[in-house]
PDB file of N, CA and C in Angstrom:
ATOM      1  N   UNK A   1       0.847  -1.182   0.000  1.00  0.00           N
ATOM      2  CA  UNK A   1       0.000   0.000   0.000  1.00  0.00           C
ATOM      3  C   UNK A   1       0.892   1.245   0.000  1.00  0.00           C
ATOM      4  N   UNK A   2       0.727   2.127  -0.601  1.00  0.00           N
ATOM      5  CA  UNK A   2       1.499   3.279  -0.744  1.00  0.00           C
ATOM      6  C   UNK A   2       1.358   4.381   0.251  1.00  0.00           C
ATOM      7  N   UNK A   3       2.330   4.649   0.557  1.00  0.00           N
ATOM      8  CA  UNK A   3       2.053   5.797   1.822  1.00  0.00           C
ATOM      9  C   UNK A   3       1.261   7.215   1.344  1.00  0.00           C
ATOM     10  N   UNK A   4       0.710   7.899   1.787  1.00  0.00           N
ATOM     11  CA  UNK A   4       0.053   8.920   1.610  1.00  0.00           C
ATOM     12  C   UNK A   4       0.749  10.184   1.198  1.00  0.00           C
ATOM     13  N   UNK A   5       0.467  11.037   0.024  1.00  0.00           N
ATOM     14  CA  UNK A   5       1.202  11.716  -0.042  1.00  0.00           C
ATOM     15  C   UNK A   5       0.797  13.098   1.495  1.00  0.00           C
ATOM     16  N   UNK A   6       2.125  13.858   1.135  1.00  0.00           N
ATOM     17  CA  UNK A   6       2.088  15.241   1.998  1.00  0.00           C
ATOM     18  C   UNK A   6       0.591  15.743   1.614  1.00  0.00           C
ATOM     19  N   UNK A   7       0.347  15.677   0.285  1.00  0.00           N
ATOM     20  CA  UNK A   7      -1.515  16.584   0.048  1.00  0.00           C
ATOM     21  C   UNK A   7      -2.521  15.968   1.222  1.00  0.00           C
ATOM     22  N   UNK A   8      -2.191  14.562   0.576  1.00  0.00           N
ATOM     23  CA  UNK A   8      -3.654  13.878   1.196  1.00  0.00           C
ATOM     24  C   UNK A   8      -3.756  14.072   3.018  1.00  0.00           C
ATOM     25  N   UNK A   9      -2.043  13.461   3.326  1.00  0.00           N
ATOM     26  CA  UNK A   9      -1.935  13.349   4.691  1.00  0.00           C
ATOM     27  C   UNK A   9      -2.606  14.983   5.345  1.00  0.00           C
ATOM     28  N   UNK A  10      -2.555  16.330   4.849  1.00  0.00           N
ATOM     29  CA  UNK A  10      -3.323  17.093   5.492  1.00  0.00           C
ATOM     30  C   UNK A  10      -4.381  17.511   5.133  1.00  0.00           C
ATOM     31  N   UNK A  11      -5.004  17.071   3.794  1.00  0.00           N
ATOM     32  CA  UNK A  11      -6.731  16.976   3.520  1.00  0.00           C
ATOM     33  C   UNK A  11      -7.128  15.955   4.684  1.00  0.00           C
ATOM     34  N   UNK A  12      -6.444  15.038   5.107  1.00  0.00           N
ATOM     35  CA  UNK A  12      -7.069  14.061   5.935  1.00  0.00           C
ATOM     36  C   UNK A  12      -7.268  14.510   7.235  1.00  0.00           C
ATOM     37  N   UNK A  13      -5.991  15.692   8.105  1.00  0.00           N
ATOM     38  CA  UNK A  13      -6.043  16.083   9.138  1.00  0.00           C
ATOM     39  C   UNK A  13      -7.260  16.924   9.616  1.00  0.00           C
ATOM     40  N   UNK A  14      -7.496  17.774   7.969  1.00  0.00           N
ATOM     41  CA  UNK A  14      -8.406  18.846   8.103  1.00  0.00           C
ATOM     42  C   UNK A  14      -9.744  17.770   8.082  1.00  0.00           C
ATOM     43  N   UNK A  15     -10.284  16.771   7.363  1.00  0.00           N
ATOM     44  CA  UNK A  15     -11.205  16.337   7.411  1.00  0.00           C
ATOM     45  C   UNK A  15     -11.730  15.803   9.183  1.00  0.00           C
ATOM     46  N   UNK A  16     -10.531  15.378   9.419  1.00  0.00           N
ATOM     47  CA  UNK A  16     -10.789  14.675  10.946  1.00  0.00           C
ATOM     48  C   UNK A  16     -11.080  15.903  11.801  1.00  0.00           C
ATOM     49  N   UNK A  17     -10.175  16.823  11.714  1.00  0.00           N
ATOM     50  CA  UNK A  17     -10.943  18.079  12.496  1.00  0.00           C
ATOM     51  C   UNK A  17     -12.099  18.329  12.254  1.00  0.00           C
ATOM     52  N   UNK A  18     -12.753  18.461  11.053  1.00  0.00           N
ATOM     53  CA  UNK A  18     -13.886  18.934  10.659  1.00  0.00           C
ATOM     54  C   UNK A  18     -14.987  18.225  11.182  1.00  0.00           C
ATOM     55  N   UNK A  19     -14.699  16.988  10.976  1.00  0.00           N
ATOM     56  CA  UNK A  19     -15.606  15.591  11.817  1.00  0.00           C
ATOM     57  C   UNK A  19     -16.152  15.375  13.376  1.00  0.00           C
ATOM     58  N   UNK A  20     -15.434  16.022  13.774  1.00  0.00           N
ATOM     59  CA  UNK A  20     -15.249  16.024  15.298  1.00  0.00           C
ATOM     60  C   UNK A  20     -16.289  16.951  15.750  1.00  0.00           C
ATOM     61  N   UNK A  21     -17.287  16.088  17.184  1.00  0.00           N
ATOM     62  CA  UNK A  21     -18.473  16.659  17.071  1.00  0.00           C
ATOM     63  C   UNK A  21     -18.395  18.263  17.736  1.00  0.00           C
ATOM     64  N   UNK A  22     -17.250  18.347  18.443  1.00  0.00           N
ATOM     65  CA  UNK A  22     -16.703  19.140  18.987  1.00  0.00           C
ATOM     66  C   UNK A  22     -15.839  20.481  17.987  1.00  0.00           C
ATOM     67  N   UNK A  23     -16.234  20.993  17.144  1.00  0.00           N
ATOM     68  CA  UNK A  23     -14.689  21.489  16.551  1.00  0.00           C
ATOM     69  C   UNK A  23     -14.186  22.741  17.187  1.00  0.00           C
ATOM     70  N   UNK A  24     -12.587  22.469  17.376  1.00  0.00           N
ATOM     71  CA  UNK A  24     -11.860  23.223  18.000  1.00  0.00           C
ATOM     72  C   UNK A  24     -11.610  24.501  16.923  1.00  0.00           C
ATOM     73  N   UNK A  25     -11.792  25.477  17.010  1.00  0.00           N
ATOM     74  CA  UNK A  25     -11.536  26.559  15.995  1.00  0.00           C
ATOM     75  C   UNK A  25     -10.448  26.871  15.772  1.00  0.00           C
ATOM     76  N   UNK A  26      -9.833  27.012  17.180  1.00  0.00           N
ATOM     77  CA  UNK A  26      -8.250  27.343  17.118  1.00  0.00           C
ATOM     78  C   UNK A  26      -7.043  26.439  16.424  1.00  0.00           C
ATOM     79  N   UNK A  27      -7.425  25.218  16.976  1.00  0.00           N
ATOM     80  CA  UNK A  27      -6.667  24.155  15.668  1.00  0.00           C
ATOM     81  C   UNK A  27      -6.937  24.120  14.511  1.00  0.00           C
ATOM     82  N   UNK A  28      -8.414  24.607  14.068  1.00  0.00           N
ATOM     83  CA  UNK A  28      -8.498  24.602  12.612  1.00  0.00           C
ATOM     84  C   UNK A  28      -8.001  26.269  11.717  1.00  0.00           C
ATOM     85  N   UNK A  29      -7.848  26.953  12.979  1.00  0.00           N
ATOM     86  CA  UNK A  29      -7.482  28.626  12.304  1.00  0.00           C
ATOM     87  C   UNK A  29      -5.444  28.146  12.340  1.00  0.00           C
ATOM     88  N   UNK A  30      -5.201  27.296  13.125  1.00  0.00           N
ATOM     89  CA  UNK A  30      -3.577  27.073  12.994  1.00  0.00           C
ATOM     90  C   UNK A  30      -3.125  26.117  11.863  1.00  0.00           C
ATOM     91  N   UNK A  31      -4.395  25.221  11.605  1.00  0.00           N
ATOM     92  CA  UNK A  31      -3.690  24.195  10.381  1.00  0.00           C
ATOM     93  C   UNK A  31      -4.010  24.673   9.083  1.00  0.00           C
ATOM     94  N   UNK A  32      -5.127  25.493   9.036  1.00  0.00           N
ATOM     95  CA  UNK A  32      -5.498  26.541   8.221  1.00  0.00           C
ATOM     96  C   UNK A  32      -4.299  27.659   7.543  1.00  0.00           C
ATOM     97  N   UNK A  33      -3.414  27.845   8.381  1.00  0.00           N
ATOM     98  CA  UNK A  33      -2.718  28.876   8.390  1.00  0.00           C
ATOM     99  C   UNK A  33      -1.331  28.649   7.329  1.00  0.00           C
ATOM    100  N   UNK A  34      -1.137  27.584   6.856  1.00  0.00           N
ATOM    101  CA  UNK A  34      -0.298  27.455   5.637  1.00  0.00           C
ATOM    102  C   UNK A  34      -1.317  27.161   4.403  1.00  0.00           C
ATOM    103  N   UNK A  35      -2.562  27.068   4.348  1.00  0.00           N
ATOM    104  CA  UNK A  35      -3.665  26.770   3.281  1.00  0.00           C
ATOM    105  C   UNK A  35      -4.269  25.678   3.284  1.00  0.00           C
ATOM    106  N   UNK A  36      -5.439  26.154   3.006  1.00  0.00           N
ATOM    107  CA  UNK A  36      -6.449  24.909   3.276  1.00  0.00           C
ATOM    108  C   UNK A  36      -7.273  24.154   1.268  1.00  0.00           C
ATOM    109  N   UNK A  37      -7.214  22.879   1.835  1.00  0.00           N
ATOM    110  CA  UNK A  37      -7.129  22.374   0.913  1.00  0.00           C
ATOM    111  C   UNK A  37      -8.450  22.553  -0.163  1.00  0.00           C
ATOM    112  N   UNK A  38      -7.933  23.088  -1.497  1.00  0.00           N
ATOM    113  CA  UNK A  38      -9.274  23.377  -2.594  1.00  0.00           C
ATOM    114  C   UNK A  38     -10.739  22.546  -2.004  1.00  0.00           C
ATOM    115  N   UNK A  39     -10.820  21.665  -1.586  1.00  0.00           N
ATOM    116  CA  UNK A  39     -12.268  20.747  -1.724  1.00  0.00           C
ATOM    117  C   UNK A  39     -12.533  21.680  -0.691  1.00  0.00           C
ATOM    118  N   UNK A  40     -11.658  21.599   0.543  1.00  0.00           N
ATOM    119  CA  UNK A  40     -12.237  22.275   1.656  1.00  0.00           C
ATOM    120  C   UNK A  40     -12.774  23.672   2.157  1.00  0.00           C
ATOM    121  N   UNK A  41     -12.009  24.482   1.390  1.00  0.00           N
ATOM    122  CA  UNK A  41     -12.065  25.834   1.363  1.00  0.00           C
ATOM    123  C   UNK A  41     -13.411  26.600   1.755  1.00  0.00           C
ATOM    124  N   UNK A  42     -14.654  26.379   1.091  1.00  0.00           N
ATOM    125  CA  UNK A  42     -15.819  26.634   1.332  1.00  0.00           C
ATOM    126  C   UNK A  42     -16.397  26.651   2.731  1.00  0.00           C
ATOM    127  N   UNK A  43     -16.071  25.208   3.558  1.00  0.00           N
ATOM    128  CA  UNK A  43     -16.513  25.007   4.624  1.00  0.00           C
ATOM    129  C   UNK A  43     -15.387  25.752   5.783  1.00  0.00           C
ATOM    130  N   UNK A  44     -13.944  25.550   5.447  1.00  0.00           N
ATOM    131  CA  UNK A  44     -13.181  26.639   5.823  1.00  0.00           C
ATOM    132  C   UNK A  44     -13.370  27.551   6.220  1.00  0.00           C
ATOM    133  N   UNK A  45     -13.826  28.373   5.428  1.00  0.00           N
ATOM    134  CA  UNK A  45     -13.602  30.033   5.847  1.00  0.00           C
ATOM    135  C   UNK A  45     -15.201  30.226   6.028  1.00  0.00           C
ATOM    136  N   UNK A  46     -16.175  29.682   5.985  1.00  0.00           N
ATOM    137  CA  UNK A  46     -17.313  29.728   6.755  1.00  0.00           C
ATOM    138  C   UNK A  46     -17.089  29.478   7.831  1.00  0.00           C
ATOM    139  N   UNK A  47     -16.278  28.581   8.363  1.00  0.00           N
ATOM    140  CA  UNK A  47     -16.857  27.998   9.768  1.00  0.00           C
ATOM    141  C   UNK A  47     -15.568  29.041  10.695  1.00  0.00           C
ATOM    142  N   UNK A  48     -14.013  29.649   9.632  1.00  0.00           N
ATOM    143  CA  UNK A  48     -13.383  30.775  10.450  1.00  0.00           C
ATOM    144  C   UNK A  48     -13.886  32.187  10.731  1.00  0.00           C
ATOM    145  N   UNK A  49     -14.722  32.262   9.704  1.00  0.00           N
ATOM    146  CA  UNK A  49     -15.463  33.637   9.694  1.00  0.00           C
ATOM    147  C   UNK A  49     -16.789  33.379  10.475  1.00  0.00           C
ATOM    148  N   UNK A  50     -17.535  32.523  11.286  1.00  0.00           N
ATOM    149  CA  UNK A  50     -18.329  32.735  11.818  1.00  0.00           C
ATOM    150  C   UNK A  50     -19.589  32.540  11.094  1.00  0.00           C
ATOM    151  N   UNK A  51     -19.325  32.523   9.700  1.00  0.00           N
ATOM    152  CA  UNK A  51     -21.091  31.796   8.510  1.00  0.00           C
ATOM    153  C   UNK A  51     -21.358  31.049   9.162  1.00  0.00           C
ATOM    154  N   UNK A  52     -20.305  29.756   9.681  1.00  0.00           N
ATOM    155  CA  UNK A  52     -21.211  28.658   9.853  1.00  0.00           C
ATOM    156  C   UNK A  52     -20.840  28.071  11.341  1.00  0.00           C
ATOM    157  N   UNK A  53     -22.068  27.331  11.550  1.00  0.00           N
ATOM    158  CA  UNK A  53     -22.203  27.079  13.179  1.00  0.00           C
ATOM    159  C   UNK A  53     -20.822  26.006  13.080  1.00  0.00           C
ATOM    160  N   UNK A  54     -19.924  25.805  14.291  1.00  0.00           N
ATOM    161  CA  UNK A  54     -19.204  24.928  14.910  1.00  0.00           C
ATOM    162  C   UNK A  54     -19.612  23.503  15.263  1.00  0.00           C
ATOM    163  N   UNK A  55     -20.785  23.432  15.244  1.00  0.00           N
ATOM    164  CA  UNK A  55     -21.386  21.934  15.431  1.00  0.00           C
ATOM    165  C   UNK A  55     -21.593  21.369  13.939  1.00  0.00           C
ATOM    166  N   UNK A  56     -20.869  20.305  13.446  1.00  0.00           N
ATOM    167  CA  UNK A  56     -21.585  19.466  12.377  1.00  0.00           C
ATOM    168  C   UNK A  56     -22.916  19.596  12.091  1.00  0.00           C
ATOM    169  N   UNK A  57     -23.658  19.090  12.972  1.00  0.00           N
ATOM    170  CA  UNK A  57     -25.001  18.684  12.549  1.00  0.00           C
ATOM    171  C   UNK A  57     -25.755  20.110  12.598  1.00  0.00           C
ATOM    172  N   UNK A  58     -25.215  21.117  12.999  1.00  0.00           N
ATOM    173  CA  UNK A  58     -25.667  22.328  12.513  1.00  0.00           C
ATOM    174  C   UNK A  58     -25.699  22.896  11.090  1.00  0.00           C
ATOM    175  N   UNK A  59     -24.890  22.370  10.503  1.00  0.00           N
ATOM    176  CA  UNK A  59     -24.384  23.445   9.584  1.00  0.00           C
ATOM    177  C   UNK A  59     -25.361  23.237   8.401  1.00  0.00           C
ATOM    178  N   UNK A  60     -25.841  22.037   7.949  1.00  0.00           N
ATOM    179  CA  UNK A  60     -26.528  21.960   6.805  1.00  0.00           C
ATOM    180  C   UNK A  60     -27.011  22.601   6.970  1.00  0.00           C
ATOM    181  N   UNK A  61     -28.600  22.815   8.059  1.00  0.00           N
ATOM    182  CA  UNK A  61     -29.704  23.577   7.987  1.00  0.00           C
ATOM    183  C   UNK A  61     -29.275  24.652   8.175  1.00  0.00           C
ATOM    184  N   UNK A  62     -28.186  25.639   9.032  1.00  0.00           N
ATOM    185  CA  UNK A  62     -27.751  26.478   8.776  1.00  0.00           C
ATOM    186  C   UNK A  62     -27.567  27.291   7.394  1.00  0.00           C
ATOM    187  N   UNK A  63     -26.962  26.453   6.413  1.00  0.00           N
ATOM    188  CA  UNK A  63     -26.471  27.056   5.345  1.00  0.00           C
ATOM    189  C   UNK A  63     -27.604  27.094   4.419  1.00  0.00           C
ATOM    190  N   UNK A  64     -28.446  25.838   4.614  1.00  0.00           N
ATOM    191  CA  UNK A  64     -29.574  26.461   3.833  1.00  0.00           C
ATOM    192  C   UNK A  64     -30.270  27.191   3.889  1.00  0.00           C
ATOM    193  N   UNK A  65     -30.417  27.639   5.538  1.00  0.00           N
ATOM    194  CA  UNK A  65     -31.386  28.923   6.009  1.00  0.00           C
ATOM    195  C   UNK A  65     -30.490  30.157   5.320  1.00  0.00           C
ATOM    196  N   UNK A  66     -29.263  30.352   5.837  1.00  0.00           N
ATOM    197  CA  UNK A  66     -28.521  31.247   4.734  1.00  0.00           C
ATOM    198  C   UNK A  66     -28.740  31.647   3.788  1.00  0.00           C
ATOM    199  N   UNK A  67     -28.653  30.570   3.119  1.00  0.00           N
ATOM    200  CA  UNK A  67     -29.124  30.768   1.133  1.00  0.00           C
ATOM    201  C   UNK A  67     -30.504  30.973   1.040  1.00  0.00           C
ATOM    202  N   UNK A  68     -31.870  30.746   1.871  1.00  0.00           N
ATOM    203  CA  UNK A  68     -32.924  30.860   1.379  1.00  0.00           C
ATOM    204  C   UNK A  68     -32.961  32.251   1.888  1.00  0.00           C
ATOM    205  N   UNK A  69     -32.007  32.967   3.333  1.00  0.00           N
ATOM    206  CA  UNK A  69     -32.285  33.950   3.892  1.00  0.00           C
ATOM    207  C   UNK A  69     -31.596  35.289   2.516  1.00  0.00           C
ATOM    208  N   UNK A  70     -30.639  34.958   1.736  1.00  0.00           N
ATOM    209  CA  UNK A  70     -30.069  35.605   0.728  1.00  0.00           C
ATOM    210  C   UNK A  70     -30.628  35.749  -0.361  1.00  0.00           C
ATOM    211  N   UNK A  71     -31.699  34.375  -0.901  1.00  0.00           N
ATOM    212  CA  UNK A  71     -32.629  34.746  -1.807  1.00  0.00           C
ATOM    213  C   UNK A  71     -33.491  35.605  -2.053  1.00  0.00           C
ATOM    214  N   UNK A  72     -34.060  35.107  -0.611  1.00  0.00           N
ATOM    215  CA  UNK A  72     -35.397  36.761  -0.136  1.00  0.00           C
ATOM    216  C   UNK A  72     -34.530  37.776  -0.523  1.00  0.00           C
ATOM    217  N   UNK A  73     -33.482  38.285   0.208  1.00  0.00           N
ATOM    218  CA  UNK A  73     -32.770  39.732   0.272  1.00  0.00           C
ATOM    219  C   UNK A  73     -33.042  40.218  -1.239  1.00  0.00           C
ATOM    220  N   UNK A  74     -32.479  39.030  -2.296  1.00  0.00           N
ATOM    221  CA  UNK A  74     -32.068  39.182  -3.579  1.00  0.00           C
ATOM    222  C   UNK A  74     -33.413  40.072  -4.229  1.00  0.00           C
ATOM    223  N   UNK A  75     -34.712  39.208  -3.936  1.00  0.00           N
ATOM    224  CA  UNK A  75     -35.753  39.446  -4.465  1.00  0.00           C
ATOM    225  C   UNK A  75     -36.229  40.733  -4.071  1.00  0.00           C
ATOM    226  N   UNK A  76     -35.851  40.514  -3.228  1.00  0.00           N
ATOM    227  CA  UNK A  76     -36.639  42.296  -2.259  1.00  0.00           C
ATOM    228  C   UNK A  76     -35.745  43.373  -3.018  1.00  0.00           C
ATOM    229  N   UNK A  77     -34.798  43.446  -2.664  1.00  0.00           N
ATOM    230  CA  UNK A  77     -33.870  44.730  -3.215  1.00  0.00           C
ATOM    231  C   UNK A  77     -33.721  44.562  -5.032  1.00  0.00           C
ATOM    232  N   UNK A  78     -33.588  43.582  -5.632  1.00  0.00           N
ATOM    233  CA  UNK A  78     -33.323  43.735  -6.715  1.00  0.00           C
ATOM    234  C   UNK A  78     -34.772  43.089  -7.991  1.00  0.00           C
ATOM    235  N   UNK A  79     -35.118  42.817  -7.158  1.00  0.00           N
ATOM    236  CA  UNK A  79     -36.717  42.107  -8.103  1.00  0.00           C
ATOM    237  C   UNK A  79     -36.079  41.163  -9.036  1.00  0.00           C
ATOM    238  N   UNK A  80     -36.826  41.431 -10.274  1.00  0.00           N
ATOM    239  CA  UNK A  80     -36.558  40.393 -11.356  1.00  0.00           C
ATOM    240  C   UNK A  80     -35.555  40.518 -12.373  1.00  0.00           C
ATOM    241  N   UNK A  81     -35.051  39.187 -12.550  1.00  0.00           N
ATOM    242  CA  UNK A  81     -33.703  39.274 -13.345  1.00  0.00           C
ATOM    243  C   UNK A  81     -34.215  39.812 -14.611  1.00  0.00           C
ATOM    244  N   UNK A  82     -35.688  39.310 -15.118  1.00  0.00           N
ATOM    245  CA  UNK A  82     -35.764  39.977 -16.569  1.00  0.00           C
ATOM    246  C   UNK A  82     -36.051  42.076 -16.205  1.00  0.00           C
ATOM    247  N   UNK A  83     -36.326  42.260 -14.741  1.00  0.00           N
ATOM    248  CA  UNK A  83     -36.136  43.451 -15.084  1.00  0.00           C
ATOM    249  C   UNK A  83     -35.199  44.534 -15.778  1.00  0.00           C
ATOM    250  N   UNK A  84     -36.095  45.208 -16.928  1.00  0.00           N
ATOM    251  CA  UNK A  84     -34.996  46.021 -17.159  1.00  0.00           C
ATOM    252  C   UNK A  84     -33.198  47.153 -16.468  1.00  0.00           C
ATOM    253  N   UNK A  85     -34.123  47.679 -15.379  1.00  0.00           N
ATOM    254  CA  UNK A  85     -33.675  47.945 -14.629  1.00  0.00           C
ATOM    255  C   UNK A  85     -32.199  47.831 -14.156  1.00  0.00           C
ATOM    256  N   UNK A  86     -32.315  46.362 -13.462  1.00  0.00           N
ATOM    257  CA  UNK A  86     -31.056  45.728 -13.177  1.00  0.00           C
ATOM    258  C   UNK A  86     -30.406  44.753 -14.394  1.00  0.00           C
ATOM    259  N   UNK A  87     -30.392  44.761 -15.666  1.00  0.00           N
ATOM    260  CA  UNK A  87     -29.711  44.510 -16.810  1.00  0.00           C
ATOM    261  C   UNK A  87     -28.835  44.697 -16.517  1.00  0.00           C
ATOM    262  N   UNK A  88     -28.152  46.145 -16.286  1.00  0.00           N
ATOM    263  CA  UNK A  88     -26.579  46.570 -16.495  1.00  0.00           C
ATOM    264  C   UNK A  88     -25.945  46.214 -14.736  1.00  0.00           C
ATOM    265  N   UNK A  89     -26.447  46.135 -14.001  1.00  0.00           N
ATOM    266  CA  UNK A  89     -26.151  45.476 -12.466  1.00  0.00           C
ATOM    267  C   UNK A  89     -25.470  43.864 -12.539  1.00  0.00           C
ATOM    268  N   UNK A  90     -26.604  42.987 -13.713  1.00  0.00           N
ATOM    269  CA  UNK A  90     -26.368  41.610 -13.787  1.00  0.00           C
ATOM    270  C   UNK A  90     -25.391  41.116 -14.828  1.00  0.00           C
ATOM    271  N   UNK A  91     -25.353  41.761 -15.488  1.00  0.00           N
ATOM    272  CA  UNK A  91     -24.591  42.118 -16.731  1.00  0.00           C
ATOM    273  C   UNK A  91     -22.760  42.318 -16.189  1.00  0.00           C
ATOM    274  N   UNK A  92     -22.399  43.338 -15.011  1.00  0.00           N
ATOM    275  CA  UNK A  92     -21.599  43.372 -14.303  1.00  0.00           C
ATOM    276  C   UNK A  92     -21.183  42.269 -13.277  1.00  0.00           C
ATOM    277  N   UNK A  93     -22.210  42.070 -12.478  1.00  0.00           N
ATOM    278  CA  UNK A  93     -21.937  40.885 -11.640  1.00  0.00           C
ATOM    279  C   UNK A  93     -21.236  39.428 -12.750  1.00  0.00           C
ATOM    280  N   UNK A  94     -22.383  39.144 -13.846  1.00  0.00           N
ATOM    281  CA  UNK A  94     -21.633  38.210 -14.122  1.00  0.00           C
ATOM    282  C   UNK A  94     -20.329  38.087 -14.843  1.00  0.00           C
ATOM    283  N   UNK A  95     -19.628  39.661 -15.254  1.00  0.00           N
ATOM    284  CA  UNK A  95     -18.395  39.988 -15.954  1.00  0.00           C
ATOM    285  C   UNK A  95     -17.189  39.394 -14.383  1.00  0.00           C
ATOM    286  N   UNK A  96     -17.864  40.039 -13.257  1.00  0.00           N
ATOM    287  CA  UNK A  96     -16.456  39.859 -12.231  1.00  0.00           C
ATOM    288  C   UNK A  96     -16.890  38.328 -11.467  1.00  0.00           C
ATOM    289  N   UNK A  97     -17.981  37.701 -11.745  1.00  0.00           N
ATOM    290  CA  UNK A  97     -18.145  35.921 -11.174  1.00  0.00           C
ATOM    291  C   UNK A  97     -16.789  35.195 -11.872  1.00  0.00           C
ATOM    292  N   UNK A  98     -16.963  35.543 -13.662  1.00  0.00           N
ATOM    293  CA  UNK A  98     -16.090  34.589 -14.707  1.00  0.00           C
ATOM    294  C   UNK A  98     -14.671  35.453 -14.370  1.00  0.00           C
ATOM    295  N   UNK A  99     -14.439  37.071 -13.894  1.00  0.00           N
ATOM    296  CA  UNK A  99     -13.186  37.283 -13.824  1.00  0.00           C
ATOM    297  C   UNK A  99     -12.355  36.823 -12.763  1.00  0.00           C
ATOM    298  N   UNK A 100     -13.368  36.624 -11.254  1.00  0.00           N
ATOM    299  CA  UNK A 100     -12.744  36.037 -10.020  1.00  0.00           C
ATOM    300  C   UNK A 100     -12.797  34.800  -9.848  1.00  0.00           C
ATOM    301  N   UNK A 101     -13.260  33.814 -10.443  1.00  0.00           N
ATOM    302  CA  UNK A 101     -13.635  32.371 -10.742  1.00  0.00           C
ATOM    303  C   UNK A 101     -13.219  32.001 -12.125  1.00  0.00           C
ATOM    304  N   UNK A 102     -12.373  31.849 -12.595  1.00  0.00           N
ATOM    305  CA  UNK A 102     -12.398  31.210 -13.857  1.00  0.00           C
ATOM    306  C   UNK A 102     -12.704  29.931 -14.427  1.00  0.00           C
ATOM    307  N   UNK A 103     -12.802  29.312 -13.389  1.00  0.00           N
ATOM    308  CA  UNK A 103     -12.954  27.452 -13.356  1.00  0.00           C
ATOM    309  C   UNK A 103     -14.259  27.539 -13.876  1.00  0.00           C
TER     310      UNK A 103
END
């Protein structure tokens, strides 16, 4: 069996932290601190910045309350995408999504 590379061996550390019903923040803001691994990133810097709850079994419904709580916002302040209106708003947003995301 082949030993693990250096990648995996700390995708694996970060996963086991992440797992833990307990998570310690401070170990994950220190192993964090040379870069956290692409898959992980998302749940990362949610759970360092405070988006997302510290308990596992929190976080799903958390994040979906999030996103449904961001939808409303969307709808309220900006109405409809076919509105004329916000054309040149959406038009922008999606120029800097493909310039800061290229994947």
């Amino acid at each position: 069996k082949p030993t693990p590379s250096r990648d995996e061996l700390r995708l694996q550390r970060f996963q086991t932290l992440l797992a833990a019903p307990s998570l310690d923040l401070d170990a994950l803001r220190t192993l964090s601190w040379n870069g956290i691994p692409a898959p992980l990133r998302m749940t990362v810097w949610g759970l360092l910045s405070g988006y997302l709850p510290a308990n596992p079994d929190r976080r799903t419904a958390t994040l979906a309350r999030k996103r449904d709580e961001y939808a409303a916002l969307v709808s309220q302040y900006y109405g409809s995408r076919a509105d004329d209106a916000n054309q040149a708003i959406f038009h922008q947003i999606h120029i800097d999504v493909l310039r800061t995301n290229p994947s």
